[in-house]
PDB file of N, CA and C in Angstrom:
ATOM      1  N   UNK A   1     116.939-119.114 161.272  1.00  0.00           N
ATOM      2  CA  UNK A   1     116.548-120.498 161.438  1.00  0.00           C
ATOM      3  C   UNK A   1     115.155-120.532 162.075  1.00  0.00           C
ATOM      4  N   UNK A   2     115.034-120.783 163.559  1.00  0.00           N
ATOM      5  CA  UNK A   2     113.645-120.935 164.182  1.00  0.00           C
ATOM      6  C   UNK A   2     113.594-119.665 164.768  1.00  0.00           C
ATOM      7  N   UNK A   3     112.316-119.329 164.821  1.00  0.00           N
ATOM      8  CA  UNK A   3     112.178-117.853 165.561  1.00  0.00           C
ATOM      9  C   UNK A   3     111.151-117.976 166.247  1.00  0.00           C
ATOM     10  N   UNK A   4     111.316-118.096 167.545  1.00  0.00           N
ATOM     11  CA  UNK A   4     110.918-118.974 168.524  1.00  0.00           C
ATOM     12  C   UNK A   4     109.523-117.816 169.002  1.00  0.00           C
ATOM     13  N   UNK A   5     109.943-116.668 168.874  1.00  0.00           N
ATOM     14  CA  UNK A   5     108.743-115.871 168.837  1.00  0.00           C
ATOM     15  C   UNK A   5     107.105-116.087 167.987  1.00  0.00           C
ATOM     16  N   UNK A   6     107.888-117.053 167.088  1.00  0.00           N
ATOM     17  CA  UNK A   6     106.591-117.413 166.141  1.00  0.00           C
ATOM     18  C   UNK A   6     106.132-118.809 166.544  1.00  0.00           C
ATOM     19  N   UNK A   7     106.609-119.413 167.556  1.00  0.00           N
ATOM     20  CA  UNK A   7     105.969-120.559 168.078  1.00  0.00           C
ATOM     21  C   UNK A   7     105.100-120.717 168.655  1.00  0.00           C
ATOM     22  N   UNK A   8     103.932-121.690 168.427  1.00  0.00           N
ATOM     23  CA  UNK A   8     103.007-121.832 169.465  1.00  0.00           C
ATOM     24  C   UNK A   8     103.533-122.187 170.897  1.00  0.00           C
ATOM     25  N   UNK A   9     102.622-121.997 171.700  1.00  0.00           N
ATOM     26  CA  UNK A   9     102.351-121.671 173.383  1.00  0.00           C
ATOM     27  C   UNK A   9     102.781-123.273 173.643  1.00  0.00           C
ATOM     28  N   UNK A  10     103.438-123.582 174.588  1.00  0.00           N
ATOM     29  CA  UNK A  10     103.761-125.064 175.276  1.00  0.00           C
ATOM     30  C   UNK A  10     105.071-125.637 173.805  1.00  0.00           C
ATOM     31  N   UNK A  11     105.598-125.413 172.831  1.00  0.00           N
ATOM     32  CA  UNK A  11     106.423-126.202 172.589  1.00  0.00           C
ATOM     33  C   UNK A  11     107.601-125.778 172.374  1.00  0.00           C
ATOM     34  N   UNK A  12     108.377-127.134 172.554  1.00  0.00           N
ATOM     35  CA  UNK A  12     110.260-126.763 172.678  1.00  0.00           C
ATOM     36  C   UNK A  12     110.756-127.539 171.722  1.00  0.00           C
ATOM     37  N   UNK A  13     111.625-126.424 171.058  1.00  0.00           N
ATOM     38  CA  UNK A  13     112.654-126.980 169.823  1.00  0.00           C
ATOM     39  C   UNK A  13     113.746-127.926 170.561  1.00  0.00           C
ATOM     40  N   UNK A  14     113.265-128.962 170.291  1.00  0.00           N
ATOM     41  CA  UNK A  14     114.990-129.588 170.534  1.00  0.00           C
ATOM     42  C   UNK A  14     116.285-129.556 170.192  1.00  0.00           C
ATOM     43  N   UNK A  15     115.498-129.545 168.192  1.00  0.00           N
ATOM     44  CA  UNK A  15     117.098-129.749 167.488  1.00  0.00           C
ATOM     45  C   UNK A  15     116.389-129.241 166.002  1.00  0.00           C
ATOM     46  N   UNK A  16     117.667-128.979 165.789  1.00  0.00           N
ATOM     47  CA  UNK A  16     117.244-128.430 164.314  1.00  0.00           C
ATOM     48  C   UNK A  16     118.457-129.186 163.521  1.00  0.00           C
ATOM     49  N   UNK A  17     118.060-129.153 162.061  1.00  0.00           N
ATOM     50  CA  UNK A  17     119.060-129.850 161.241  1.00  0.00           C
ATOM     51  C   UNK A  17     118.700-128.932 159.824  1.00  0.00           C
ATOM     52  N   UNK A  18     119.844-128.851 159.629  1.00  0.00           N
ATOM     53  CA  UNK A  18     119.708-127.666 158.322  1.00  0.00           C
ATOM     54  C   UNK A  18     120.592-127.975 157.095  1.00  0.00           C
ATOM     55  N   UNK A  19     119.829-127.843 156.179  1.00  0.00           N
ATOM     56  CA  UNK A  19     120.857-128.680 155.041  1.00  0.00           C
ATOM     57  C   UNK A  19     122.297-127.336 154.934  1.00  0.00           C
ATOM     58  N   UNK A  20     123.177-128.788 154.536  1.00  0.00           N
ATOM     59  CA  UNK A  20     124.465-127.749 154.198  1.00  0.00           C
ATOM     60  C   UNK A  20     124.063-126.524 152.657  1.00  0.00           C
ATOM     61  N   UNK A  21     124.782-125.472 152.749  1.00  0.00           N
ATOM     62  CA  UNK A  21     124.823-124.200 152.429  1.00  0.00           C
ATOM     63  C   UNK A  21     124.413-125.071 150.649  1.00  0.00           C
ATOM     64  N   UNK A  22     126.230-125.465 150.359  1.00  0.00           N
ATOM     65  CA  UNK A  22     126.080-126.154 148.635  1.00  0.00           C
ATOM     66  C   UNK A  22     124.984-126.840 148.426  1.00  0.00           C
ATOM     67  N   UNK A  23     124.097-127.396 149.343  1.00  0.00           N
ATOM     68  CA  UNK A  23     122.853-127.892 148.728  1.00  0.00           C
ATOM     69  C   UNK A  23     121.532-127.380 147.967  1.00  0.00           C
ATOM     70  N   UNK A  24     120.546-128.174 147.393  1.00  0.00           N
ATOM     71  CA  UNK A  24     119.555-128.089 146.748  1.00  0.00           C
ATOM     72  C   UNK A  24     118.802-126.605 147.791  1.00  0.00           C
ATOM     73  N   UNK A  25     118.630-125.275 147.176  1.00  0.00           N
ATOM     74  CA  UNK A  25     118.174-124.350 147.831  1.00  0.00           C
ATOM     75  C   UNK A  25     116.846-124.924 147.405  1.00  0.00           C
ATOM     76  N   UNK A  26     116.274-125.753 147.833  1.00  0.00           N
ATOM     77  CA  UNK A  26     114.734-125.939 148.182  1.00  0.00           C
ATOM     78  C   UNK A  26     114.627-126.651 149.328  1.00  0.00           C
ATOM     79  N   UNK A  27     116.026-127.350 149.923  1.00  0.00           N
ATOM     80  CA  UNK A  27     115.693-127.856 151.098  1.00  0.00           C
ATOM     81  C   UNK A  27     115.611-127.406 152.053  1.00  0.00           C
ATOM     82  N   UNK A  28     114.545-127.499 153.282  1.00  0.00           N
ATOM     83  CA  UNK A  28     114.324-126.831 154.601  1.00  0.00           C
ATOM     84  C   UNK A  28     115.010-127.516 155.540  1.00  0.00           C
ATOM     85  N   UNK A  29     115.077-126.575 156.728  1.00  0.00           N
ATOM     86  CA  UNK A  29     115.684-126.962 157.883  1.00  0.00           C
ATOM     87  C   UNK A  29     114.660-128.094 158.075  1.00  0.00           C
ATOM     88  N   UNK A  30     115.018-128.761 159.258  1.00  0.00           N
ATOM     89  CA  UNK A  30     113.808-129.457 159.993  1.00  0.00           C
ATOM     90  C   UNK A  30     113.574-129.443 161.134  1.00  0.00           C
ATOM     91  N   UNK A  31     113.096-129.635 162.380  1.00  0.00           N
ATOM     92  CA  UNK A  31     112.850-129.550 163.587  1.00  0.00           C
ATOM     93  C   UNK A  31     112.643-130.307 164.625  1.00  0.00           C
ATOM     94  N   UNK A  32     112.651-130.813 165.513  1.00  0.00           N
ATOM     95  CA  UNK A  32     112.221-132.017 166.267  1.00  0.00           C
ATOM     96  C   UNK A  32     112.064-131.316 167.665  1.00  0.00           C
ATOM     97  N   UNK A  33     110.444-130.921 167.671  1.00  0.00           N
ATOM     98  CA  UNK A  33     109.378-130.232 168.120  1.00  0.00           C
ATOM     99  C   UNK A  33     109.075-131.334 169.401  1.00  0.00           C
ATOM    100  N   UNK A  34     108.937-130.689 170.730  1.00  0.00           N
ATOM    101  CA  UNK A  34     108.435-131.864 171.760  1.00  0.00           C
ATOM    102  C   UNK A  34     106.984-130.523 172.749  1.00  0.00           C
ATOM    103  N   UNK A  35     106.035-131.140 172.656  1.00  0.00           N
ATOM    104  CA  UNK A  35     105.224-130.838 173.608  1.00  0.00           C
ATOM    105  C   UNK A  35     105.459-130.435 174.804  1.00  0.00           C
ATOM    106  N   UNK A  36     105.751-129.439 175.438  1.00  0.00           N
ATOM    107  CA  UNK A  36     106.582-129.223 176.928  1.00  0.00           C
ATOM    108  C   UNK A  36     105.500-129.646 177.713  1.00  0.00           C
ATOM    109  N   UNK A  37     104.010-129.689 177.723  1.00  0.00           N
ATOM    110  CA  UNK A  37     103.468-130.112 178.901  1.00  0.00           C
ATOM    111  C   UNK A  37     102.747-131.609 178.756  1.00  0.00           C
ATOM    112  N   UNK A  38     102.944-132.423 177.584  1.00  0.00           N
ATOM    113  CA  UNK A  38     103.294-133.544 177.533  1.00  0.00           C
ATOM    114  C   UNK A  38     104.857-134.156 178.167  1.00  0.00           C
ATOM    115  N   UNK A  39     105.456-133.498 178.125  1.00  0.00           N
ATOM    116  CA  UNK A  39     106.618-133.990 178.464  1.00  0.00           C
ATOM    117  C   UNK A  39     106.850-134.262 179.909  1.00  0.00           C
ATOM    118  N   UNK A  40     106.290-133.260 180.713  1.00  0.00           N
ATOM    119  CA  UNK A  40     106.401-132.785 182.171  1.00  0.00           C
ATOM    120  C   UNK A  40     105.326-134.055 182.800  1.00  0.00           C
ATOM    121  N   UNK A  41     104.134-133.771 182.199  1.00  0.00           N
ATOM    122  CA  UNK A  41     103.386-134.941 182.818  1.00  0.00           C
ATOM    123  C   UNK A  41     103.718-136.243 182.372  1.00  0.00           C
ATOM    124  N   UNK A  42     104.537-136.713 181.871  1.00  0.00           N
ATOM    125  CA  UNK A  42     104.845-138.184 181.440  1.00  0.00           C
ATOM    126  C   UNK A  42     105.813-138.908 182.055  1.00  0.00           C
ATOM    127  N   UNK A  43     106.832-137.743 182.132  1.00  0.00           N
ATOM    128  CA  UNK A  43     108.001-137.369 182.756  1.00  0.00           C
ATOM    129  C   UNK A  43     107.837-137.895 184.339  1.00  0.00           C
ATOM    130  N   UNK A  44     107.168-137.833 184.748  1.00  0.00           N
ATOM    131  CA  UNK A  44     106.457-137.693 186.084  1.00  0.00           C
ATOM    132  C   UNK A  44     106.426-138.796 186.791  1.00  0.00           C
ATOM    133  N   UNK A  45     105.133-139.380 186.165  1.00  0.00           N
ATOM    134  CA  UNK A  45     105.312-140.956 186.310  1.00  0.00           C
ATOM    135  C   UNK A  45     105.954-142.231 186.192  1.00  0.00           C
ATOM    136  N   UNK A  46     106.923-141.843 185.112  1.00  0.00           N
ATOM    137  CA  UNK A  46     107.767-142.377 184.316  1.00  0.00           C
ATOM    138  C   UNK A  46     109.031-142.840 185.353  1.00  0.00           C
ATOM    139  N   UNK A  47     109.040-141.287 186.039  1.00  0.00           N
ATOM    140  CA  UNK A  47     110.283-141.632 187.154  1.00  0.00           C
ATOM    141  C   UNK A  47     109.982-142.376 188.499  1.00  0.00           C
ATOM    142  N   UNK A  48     108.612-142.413 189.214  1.00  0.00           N
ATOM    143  CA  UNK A  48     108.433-142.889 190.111  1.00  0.00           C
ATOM    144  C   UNK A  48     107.906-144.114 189.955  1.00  0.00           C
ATOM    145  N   UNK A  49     108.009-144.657 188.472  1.00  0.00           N
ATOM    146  CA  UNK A  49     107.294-145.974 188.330  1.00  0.00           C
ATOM    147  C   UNK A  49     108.833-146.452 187.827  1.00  0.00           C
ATOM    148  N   UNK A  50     110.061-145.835 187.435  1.00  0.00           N
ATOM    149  CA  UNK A  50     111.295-146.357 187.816  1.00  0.00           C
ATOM    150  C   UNK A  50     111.963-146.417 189.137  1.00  0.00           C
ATOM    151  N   UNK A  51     111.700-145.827 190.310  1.00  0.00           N
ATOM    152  CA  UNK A  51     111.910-145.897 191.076  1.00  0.00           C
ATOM    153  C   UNK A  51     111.232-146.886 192.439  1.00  0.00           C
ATOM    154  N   UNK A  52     110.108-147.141 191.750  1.00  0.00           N
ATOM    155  CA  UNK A  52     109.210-148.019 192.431  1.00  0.00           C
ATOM    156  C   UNK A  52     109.560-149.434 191.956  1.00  0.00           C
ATOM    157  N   UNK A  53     110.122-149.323 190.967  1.00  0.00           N
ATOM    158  CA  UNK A  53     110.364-150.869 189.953  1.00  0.00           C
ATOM    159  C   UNK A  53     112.071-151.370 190.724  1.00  0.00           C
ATOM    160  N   UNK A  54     112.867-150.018 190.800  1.00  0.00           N
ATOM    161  CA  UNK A  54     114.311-150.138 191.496  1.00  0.00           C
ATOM    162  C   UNK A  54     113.638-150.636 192.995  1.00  0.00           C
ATOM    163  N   UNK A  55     112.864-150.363 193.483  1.00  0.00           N
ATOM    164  CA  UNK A  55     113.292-150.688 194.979  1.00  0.00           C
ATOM    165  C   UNK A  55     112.403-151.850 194.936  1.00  0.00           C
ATOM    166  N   UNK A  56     111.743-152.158 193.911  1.00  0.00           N
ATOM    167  CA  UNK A  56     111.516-153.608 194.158  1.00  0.00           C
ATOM    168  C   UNK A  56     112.285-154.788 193.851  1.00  0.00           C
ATOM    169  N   UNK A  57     113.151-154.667 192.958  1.00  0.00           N
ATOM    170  CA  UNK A  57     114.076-155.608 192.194  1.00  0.00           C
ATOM    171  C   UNK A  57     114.992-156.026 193.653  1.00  0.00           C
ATOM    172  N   UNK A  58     115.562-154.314 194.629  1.00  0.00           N
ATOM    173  CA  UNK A  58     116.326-154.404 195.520  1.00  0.00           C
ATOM    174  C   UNK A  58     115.909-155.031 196.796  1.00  0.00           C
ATOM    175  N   UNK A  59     114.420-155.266 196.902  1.00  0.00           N
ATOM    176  CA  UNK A  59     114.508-155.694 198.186  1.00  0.00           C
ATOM    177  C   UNK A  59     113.672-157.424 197.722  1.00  0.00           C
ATOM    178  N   UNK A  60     114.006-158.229 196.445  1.00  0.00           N
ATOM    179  CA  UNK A  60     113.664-159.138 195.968  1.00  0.00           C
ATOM    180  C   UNK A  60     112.404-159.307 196.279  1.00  0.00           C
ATOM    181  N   UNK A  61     111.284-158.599 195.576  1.00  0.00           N
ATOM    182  CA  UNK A  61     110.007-158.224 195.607  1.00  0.00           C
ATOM    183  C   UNK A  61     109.526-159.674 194.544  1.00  0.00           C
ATOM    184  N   UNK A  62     108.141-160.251 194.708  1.00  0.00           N
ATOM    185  CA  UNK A  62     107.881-161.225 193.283  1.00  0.00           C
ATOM    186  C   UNK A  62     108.137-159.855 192.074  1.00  0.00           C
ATOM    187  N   UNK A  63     108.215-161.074 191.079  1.00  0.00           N
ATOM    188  CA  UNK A  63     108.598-160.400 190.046  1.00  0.00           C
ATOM    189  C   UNK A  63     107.247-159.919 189.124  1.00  0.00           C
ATOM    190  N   UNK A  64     106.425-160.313 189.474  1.00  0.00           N
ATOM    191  CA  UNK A  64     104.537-160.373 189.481  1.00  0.00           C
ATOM    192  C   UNK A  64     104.179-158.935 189.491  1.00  0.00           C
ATOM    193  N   UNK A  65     105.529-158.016 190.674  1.00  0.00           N
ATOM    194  CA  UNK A  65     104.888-156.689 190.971  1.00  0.00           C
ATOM    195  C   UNK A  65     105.609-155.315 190.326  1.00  0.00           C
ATOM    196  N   UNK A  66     106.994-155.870 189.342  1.00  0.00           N
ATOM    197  CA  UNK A  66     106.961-155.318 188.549  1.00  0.00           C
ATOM    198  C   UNK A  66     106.520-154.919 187.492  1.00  0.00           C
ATOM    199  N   UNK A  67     105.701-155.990 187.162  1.00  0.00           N
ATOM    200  CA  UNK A  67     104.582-155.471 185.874  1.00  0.00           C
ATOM    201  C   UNK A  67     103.895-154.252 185.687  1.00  0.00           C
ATOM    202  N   UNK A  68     102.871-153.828 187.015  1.00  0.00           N
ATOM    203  CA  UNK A  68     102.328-152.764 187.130  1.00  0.00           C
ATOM    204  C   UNK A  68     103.239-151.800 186.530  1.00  0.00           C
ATOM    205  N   UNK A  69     104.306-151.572 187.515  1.00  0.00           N
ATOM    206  CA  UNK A  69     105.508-150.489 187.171  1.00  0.00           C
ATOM    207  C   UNK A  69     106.101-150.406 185.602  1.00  0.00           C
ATOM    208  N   UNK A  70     106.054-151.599 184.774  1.00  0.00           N
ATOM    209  CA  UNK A  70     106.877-151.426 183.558  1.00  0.00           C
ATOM    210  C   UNK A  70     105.186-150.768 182.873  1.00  0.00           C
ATOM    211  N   UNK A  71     104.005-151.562 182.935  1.00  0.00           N
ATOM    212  CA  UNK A  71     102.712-150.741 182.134  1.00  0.00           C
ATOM    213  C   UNK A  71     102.527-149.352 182.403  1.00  0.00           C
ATOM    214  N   UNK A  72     103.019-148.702 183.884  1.00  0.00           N
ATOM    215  CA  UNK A  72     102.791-147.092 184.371  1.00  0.00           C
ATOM    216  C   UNK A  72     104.363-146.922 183.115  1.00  0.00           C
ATOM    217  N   UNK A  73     105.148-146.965 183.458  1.00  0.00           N
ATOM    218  CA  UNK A  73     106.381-146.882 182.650  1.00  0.00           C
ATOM    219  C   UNK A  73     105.724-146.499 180.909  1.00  0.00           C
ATOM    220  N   UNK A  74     105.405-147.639 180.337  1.00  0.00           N
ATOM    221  CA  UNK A  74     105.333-148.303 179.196  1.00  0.00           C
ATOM    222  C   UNK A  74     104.002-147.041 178.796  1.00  0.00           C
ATOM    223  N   UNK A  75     103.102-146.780 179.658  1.00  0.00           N
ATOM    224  CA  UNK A  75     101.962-145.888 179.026  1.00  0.00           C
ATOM    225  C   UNK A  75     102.412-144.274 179.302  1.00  0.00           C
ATOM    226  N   UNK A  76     103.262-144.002 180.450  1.00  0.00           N
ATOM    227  CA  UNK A  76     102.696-142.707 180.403  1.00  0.00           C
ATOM    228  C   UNK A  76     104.292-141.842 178.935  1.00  0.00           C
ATOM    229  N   UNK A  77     105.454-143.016 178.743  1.00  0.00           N
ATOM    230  CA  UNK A  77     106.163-142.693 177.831  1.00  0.00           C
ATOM    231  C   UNK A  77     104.915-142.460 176.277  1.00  0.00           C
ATOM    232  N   UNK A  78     104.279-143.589 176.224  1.00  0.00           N
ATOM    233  CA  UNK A  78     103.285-142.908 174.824  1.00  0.00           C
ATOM    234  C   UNK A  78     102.842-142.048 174.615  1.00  0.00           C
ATOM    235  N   UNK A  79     101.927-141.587 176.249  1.00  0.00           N
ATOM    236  CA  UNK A  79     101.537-140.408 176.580  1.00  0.00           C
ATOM    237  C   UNK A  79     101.982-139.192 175.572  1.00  0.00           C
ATOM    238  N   UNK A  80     103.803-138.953 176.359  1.00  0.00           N
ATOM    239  CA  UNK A  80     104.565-138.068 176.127  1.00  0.00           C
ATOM    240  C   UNK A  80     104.840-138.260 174.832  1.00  0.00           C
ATOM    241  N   UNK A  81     104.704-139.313 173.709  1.00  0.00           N
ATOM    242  CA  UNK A  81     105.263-138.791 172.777  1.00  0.00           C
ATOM    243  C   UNK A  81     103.554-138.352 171.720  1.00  0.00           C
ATOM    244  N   UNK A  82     102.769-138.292 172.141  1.00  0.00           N
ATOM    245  CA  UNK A  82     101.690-137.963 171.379  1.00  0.00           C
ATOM    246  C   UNK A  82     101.300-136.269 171.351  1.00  0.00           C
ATOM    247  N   UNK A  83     100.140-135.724 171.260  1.00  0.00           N
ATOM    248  CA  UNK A  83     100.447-134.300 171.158  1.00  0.00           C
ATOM    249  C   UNK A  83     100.871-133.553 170.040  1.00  0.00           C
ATOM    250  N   UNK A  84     101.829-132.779 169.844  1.00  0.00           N
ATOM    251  CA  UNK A  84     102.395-132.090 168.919  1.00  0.00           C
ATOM    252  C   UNK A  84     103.881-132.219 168.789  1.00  0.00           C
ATOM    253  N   UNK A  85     104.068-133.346 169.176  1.00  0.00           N
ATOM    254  CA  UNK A  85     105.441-133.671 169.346  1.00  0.00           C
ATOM    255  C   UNK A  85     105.642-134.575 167.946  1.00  0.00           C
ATOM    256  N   UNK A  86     107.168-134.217 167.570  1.00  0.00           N
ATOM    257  CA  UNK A  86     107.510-134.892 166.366  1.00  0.00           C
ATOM    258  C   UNK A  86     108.134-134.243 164.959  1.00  0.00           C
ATOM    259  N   UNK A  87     108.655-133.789 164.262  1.00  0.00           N
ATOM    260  CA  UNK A  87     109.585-133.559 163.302  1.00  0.00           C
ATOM    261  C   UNK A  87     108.739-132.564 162.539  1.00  0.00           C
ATOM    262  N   UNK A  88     109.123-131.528 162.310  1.00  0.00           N
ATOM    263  CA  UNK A  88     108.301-130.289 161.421  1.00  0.00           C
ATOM    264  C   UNK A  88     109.417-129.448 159.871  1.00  0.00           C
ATOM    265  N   UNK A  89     109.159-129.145 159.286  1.00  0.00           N
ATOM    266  CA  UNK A  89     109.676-128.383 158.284  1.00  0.00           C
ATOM    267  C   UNK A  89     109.859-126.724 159.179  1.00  0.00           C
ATOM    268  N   UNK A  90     110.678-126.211 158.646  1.00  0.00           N
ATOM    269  CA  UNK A  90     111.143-125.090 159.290  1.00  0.00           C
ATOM    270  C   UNK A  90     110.783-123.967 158.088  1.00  0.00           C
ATOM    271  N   UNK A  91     109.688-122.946 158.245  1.00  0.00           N
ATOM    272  CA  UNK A  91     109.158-122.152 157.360  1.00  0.00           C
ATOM    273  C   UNK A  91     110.426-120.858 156.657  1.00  0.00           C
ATOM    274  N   UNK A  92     110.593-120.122 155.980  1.00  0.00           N
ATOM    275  CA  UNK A  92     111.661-119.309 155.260  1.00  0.00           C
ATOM    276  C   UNK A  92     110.954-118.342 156.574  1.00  0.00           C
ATOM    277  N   UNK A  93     110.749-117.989 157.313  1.00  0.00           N
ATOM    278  CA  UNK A  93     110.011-116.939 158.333  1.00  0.00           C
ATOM    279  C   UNK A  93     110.319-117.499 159.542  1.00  0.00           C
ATOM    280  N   UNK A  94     110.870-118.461 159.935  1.00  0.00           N
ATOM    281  CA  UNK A  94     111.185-119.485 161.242  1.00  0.00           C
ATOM    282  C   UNK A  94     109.934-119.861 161.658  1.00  0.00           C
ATOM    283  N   UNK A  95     108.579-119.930 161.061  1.00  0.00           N
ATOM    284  CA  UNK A  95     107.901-120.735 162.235  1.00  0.00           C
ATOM    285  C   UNK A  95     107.304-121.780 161.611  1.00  0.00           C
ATOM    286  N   UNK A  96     107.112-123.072 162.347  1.00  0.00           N
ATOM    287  CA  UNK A  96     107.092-124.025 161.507  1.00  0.00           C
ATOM    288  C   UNK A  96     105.870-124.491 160.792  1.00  0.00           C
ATOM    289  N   UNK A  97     106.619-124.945 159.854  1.00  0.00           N
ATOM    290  CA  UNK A  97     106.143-125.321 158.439  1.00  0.00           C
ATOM    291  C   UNK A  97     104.907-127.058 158.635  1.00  0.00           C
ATOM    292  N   UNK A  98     105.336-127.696 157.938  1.00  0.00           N
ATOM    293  CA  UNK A  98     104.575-129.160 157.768  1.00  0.00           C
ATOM    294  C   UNK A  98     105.078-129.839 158.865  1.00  0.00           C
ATOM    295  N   UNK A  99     104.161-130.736 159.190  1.00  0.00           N
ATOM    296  CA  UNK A  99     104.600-131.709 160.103  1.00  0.00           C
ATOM    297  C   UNK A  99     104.932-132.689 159.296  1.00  0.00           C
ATOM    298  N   UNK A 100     105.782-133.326 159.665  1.00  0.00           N
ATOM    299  CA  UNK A 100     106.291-134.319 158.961  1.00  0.00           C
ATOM    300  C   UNK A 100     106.045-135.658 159.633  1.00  0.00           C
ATOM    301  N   UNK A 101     105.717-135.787 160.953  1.00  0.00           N
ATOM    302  CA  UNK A 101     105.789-137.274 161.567  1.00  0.00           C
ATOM    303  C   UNK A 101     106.434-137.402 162.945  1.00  0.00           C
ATOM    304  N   UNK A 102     106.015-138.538 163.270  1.00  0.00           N
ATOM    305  CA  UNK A 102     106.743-138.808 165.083  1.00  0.00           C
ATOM    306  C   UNK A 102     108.226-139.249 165.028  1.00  0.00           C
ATOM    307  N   UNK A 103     108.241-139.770 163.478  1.00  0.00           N
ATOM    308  CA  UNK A 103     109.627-140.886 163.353  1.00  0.00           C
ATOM    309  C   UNK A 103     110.446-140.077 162.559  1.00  0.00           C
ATOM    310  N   UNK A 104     111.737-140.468 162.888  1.00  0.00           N
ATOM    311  CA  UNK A 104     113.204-139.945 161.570  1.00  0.00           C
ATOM    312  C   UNK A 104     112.559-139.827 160.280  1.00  0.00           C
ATOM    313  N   UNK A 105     112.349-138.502 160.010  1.00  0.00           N
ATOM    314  CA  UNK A 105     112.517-138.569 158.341  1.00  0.00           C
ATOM    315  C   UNK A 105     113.251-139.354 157.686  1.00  0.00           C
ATOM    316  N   UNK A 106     113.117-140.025 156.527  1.00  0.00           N
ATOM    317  CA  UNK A 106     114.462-140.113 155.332  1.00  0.00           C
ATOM    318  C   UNK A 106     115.360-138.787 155.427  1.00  0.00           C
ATOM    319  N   UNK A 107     116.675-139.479 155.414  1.00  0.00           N
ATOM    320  CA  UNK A 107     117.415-138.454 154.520  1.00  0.00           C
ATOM    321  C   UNK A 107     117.991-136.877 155.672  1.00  0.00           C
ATOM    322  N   UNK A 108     117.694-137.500 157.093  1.00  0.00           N
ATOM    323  CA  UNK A 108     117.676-136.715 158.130  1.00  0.00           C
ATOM    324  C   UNK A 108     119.426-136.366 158.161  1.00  0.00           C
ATOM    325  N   UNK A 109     120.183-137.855 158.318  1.00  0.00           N
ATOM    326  CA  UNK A 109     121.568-137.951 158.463  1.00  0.00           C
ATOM    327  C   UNK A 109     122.751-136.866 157.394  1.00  0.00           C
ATOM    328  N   UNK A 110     121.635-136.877 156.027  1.00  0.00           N
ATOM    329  CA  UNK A 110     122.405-135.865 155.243  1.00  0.00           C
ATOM    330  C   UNK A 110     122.494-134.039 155.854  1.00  0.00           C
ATOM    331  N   UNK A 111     121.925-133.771 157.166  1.00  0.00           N
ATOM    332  CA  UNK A 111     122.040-132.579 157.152  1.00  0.00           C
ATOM    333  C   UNK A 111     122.453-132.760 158.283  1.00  0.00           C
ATOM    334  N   UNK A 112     123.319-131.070 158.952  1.00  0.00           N
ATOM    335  CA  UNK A 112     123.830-130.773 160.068  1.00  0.00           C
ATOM    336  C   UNK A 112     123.084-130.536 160.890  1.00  0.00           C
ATOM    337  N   UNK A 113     123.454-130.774 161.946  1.00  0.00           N
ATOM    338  CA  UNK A 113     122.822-131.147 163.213  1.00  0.00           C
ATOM    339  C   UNK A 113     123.082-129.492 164.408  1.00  0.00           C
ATOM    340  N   UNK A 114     122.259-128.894 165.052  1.00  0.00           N
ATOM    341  CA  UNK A 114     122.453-127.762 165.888  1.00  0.00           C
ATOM    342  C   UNK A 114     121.282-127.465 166.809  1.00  0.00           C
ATOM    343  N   UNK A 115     121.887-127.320 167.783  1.00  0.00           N
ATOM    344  CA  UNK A 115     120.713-126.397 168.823  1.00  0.00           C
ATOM    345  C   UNK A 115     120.318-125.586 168.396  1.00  0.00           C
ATOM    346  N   UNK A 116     118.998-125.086 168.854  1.00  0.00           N
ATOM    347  CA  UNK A 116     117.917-123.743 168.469  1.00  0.00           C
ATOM    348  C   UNK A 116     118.890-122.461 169.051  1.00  0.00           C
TER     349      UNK A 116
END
């Protein structure tokens, strides 16, 4: 399947989906590829601008000053999904193939679903 040895530097397989066996032998696995140091730095802010947003709701803060917190929220998630993050073809050699996009392929649901 993925042969993680053939991956570039900073990224993590999430999930792989591999067509069933009886199918069309031209179809590839696929991948859903995330940036690990996009992730970490997005990750980051993401939590202390939820946690800054929780203790304002709790101590009935204006509601004026959650905004900041949902835009830190709202940008550094884009952040994380930009990069090299996003759905790849899985090469006959495990390392990956085409990128395919940020979003669900078509036609994703027809194959099985597995960890790397």
């Amino acid at each position: 399947m993925i042969d993680k040895s053939k991956l570039p530097a900073g990224l993590w397989v999430r999930t792989v989906w591999a067509p069933e066996p009886s199918t069309d032998p031209d179809d590839r696995p696929i991948a859903l590829v995330t940036d690990r140091r996009r992730f970490w730095i997005s990750a980051i802010p993401m939590l202390l601008a939820f946690l800054v947003g929780t203790a304002l709701a709790l101590f009935n803060a204006p509601r004026l000053l959650l905004f900041p917190a949902l835009l830190v929220f709202g940008l550094s998630y884009q952040y994380g999904l930009r990069g090299r993050t996003g759905f790849y073809e899985v090469s006959e050699d495990g390392s990956l193939g085409d990128f395919l996009g940020r979003r669900v392929p078509p036609g994703l649901t027809a194959l099985r679903r597995s960890k790397p």
